[in-house]
Each structure stands twice: as structure tokens, then as C-alpha cells.
C-alpha atoms as a PDB file:
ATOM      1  CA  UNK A   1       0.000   0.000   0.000  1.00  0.00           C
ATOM      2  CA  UNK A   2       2.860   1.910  -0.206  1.00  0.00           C
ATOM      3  CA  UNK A   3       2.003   3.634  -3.639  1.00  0.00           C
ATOM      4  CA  UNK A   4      -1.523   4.428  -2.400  1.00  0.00           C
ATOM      5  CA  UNK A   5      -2.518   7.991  -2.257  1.00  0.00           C
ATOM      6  CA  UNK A   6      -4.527  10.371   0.474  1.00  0.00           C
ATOM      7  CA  UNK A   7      -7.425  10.444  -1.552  1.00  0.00           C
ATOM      8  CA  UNK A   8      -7.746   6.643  -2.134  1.00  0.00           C
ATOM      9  CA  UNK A   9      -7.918   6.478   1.646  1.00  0.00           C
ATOM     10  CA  UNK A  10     -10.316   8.976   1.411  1.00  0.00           C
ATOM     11  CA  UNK A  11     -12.520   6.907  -0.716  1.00  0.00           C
ATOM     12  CA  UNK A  12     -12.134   3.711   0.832  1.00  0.00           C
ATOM     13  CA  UNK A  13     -12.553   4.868   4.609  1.00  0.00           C
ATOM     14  CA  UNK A  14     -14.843   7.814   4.312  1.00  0.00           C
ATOM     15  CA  UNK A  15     -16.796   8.277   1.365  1.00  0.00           C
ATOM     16  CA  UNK A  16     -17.688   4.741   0.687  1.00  0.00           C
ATOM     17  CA  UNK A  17     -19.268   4.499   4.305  1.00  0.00           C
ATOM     18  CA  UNK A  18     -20.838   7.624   4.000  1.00  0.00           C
ATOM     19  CA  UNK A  19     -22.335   6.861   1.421  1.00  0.00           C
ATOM     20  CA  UNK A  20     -23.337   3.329   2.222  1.00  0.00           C
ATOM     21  CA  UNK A  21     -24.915   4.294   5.556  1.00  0.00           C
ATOM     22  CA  UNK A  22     -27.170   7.398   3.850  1.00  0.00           C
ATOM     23  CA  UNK A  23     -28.284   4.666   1.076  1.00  0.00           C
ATOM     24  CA  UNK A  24     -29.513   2.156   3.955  1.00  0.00           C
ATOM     25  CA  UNK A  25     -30.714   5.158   6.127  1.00  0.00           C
ATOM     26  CA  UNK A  26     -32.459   6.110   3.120  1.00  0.00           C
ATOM     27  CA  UNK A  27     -34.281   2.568   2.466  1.00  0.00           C
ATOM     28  CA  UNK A  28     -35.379   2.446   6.178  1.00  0.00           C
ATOM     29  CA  UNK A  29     -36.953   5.947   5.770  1.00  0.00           C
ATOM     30  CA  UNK A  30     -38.753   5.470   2.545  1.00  0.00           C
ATOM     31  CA  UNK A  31     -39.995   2.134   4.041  1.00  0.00           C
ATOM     32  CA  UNK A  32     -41.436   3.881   7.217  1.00  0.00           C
ATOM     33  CA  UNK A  33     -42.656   6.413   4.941  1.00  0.00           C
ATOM     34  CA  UNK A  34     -44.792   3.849   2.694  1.00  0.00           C
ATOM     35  CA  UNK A  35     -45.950   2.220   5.812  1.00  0.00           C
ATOM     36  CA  UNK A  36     -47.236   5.489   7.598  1.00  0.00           C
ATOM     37  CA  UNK A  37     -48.675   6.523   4.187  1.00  0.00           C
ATOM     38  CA  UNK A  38     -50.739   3.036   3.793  1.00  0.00           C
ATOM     39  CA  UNK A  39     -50.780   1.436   6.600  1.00  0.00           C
ATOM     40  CA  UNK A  40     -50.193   2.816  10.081  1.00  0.00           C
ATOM     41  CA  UNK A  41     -52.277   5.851   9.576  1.00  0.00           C
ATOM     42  CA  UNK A  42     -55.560   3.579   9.388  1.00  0.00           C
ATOM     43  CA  UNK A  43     -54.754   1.778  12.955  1.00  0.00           C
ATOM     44  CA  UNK A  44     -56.714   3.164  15.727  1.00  0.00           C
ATOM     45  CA  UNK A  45     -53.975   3.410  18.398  1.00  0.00           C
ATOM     46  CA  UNK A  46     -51.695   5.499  16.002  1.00  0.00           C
ATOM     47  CA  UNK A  47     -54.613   7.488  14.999  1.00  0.00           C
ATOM     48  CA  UNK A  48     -55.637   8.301  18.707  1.00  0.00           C
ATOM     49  CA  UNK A  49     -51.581   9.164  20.232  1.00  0.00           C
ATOM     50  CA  UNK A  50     -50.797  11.114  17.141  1.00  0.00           C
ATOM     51  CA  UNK A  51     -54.686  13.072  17.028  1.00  0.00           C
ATOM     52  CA  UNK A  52     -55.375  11.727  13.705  1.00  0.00           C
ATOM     53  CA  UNK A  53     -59.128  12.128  12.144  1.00  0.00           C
ATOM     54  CA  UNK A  54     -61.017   9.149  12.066  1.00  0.00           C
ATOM     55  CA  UNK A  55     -62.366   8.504   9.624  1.00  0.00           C
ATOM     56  CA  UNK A  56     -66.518   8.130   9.974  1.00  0.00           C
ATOM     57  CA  UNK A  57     -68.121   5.082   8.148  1.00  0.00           C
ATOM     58  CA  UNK A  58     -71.540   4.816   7.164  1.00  0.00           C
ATOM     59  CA  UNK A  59     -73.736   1.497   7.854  1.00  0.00           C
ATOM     60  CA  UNK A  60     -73.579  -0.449   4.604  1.00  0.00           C
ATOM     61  CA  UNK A  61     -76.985  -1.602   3.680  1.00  0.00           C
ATOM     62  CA  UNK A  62     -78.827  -5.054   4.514  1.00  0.00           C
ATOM     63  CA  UNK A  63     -79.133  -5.953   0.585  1.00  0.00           C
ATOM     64  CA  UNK A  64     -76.253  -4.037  -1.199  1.00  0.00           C
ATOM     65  CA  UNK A  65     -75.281  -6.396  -3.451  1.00  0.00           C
ATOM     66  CA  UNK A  66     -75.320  -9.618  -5.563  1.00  0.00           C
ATOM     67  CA  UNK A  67     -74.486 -11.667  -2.933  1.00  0.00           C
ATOM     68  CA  UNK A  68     -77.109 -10.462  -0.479  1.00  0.00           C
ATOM     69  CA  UNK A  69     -79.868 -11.719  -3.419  1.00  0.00           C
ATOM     70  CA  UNK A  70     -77.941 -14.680  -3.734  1.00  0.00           C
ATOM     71  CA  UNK A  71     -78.465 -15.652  -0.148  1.00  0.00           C
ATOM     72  CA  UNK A  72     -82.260 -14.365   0.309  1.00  0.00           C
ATOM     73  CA  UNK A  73     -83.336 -15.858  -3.103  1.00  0.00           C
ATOM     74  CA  UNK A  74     -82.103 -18.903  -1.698  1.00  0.00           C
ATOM     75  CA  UNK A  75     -83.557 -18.213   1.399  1.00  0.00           C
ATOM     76  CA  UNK A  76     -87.028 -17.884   0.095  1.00  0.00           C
ATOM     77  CA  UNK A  77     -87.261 -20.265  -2.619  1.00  0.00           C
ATOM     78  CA  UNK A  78     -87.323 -23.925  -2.391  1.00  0.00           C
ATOM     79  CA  UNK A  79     -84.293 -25.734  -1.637  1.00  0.00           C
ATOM     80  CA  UNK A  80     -83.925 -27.802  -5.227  1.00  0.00           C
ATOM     81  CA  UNK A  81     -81.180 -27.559  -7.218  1.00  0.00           C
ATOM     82  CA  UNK A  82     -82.931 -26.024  -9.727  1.00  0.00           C
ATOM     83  CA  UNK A  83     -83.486 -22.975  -7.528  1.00  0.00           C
ATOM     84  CA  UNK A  84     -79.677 -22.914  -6.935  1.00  0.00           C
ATOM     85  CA  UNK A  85     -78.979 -22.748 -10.146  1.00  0.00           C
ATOM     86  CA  UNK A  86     -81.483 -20.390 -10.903  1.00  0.00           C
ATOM     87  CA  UNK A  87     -80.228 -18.009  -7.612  1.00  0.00           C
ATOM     88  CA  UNK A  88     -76.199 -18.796  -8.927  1.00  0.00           C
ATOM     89  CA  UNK A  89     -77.378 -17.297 -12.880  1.00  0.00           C
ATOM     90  CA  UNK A  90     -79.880 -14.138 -11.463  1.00  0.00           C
ATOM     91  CA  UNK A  91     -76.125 -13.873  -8.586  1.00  0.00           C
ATOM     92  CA  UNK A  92     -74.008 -13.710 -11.719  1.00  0.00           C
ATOM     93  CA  UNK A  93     -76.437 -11.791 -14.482  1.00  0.00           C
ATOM     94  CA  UNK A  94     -76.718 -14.284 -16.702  1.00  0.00           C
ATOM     95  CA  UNK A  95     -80.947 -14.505 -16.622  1.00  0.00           C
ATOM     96  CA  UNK A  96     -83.868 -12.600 -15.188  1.00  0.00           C
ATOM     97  CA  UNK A  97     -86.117 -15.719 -15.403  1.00  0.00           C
ATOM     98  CA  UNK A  98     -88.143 -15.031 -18.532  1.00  0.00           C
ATOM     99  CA  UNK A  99     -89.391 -17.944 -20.959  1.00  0.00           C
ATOM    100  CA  UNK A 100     -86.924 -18.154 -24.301  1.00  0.00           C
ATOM    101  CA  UNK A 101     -87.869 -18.219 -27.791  1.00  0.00           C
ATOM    102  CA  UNK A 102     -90.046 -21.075 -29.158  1.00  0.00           C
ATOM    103  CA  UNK A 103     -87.728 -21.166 -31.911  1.00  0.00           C
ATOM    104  CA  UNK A 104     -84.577 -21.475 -30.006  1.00  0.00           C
ATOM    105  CA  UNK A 105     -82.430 -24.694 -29.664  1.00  0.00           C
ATOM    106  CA  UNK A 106     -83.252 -26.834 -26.425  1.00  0.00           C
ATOM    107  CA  UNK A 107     -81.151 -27.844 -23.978  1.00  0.00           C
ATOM    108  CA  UNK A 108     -80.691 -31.275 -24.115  1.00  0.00           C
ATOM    109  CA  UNK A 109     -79.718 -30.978 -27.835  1.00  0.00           C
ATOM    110  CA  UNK A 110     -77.594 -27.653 -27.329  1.00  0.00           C
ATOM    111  CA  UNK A 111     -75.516 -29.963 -24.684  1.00  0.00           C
ATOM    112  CA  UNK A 112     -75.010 -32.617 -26.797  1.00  0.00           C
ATOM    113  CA  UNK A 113     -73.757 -30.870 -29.907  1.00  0.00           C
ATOM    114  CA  UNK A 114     -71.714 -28.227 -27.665  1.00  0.00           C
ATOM    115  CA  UNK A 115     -70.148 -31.735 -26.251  1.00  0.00           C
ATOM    116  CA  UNK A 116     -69.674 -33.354 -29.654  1.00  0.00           C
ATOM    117  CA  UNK A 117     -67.532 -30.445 -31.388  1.00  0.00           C
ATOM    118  CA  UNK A 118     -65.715 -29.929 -28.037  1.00  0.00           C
ATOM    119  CA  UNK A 119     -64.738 -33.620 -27.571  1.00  0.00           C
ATOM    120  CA  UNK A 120     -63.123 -33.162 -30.994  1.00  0.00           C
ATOM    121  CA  UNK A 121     -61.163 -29.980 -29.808  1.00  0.00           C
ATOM    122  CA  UNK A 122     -60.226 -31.962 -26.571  1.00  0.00           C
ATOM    123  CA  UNK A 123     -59.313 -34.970 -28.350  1.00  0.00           C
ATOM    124  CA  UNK A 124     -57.000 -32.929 -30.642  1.00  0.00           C
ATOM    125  CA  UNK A 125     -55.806 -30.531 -28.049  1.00  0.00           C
ATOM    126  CA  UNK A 126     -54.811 -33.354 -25.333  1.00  0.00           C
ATOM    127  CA  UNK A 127     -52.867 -35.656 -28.177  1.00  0.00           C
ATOM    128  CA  UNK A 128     -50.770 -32.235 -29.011  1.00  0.00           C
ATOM    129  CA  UNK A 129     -50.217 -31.950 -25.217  1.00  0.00           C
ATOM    130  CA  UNK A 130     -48.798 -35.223 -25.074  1.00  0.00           C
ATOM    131  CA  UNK A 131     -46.426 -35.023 -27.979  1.00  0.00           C
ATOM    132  CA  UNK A 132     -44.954 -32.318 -26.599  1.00  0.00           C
ATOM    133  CA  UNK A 133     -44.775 -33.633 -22.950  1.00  0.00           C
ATOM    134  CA  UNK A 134     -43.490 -37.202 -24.083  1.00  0.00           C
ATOM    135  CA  UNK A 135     -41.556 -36.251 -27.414  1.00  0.00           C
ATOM    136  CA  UNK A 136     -39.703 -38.872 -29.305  1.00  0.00           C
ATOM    137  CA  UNK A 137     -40.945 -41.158 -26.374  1.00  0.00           C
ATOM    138  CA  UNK A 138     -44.674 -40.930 -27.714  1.00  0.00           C
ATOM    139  CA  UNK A 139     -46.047 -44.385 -28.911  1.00  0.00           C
ATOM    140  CA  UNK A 140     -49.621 -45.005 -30.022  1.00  0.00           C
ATOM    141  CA  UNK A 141     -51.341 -46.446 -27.185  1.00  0.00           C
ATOM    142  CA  UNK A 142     -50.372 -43.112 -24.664  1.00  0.00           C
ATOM    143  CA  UNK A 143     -51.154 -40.555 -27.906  1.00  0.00           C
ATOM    144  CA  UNK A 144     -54.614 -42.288 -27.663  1.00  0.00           C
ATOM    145  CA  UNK A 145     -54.955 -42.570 -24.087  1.00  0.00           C
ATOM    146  CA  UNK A 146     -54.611 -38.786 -23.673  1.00  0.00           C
ATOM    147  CA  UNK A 147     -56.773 -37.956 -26.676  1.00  0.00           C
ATOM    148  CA  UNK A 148     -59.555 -40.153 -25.049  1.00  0.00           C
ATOM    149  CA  UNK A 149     -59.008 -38.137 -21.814  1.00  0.00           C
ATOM    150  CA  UNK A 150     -59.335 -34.881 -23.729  1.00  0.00           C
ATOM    151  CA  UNK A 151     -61.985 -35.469 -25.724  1.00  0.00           C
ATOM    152  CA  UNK A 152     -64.049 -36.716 -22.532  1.00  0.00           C
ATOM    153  CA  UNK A 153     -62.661 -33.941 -19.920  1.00  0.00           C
ATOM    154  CA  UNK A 154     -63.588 -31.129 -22.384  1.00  0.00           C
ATOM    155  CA  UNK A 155     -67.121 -32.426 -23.582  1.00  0.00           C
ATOM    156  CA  UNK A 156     -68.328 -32.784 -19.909  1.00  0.00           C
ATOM    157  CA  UNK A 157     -66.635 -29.671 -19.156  1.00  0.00           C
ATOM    158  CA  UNK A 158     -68.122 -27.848 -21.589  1.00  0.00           C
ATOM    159  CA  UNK A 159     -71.759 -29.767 -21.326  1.00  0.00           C
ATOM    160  CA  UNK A 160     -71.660 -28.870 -18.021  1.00  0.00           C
ATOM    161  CA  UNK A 161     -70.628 -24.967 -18.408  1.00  0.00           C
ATOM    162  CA  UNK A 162     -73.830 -25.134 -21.265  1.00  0.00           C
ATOM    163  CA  UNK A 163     -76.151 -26.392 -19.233  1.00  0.00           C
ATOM    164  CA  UNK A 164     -75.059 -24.318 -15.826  1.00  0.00           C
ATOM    165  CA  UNK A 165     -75.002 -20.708 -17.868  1.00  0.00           C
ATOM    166  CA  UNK A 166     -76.998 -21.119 -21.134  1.00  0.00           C
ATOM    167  CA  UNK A 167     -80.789 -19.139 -20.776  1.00  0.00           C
ATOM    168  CA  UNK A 168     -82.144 -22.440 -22.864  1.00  0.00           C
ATOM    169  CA  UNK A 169     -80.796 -24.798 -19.564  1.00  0.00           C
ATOM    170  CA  UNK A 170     -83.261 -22.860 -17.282  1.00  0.00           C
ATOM    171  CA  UNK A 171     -85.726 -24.857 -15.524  1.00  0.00           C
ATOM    172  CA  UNK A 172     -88.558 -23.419 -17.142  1.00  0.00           C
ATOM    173  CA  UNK A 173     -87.125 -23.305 -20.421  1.00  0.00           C
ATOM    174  CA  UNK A 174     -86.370 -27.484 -20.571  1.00  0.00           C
ATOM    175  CA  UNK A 175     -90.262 -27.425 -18.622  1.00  0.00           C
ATOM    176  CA  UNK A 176     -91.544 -25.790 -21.353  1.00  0.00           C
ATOM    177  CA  UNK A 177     -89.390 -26.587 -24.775  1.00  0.00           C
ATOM    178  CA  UNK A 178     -87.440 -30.023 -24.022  1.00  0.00           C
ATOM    179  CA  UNK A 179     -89.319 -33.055 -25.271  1.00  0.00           C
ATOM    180  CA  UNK A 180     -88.867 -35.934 -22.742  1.00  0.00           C
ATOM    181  CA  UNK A 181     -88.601 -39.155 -24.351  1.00  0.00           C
END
């Protein structure tokens, strides 16, 4: 260290700590800073040693929301699953409970071709899964194993998504259009 000058020692043993100590000083106060701003000005104790305004909440309201119908339709109705699924589509938007078109498709039939095309899609998406999970390790029997498994995972899937959220799946809809065999 002999060839070492004043103001490497300078550096090394005064500005470098300096500056170290302001960064983490600096850290620590931003952090405090965030948390006063977000969080510690909404706790009660701070708010009452520092003389903080609370703030003054009004009473939400009994039914102030979808949720609140949710509950009282099924409250009020009969407990079928019918009515649940009735309650879950007014919850969600999807129906107000009116009859559909004469014209329309009916459930039963609108399942089984939304099933039919989608067991196709499944079929074909599943065997592309597995080539590219297996790859040159792929053999017949596994490609058709995991089309099978597609084809029947995304039919019921989607069967069941038709007849949970289409308006023809409502109760009085298949009461009214839906020819029982």
C-alpha cells in the first residue's frame, strides 16, 4: 500500500461508508414512509396518540349487493337444485327468469352438440399436449390414451358450463321446450 494515495484512503474509509450508511438510512426511511402513508395511519392506536381524524363510516346496507340476493333468493325459494342454479345465474347476471324463444335450440340438444364439437377440440388438443410432454418417447397407445381423456374432460366440461349458464338450460325453459322421451 505503499504507492496508495490520500485520496484513495479517502474513498475507501470515508466516502464509501458515508455513502453506504445514507443509502440504507435512506431505504429504512422510505420504508417507514410507505408504511405510515398506507398502513399505520388507518390503525386506531396510532390514529388516537398522534390526534389523527377518524375517519366516519356509514352502515352499509342489509341488501347491497349480488351476494345479499344470492343468499335471500335462496332463502325464500325452495331448496332444489334447480333454484340454486337459478339463484347462482340471477347472482351472476346471466338470466332474469323469462321464458326463451319457441324457436330457439333446447337444452338437451344444445348440450349434446356443444359436447360433440368440443370432444373433438379436446381430443385434438390433449394428443398435441402429449407429444410435446413425451416427445420422441410418444407411442400409439399413450397418444390415444390422452386424446380419449381430452376429448371426454372437455365435452363434460363444456356440457356442463352449457347447461349451468346457457338461458335455454333454465328450468322453465327445458319445462316448457325439451321433449322428454
Amino acid at each position: 500500500m505503499e504507492g496508495c494515495s490520500l485520496a484513495a484512503y479517502l474513498n475507501l474509509f470515508v466516502v464509501r461508508p458515508v455513502l453506504a450508511f445514507s443509502f440504507v438510512v435512506s431505504l429504512l426511511v422510505l420504508g417507514w414512509f410507505l408504511a405510515w402513508k398506507l398502513l399505520l395511519v388507518h390503525v386506531p392506536l396510532v390514529q388516537e396518540i398522534f390526534g389523527l381524524k377518524k375517519k366516519h363510516h356509514l352502515p352499509k346496507p342489509l341488501t347491497r349487493g349480488r351476494f345479499s340476493r344470492f343468499y335471500n333468493t335462496l332463502l325464500h325459494s325452495n331448496v332444489s337444485a334447480s333454484s340454486y342454479i337459478m339463484a347462482l345465474r340471477r347472482m351472476l347476471g346471466f338470466s332474469d327468469g323469462e321464458l326463451m324463444r319457441s324457436d330457439a335450440k333446447p337444452c338437451s340438444r344444445l348440450m349434446r352438440h356443444t359436447a360433440g364439437v368440443f370432444s373433438v377440440g379436446g381430443a385434438l388438443g390433449f394428443w398435441i399436449l402429449c407429444r410435446l410432454h413425451y416427445g420422441p418417447r410418444v407411442n400409439v397407445p399413450r397418444s390415444l390414451r390422452w386424446a380419449g381423456t381430452g376429448a371426454i374432460t372437455v365435452s363434460a366440461g363444456t356440457a356442463l358450463l352449457v347447461r349451468l349458464f346457457s338461458p335455454e338450460c333454465e328450468p322453465q325453459n327445458i319445462e316448457a321446450y325439451d321433449k322428454k322421451k
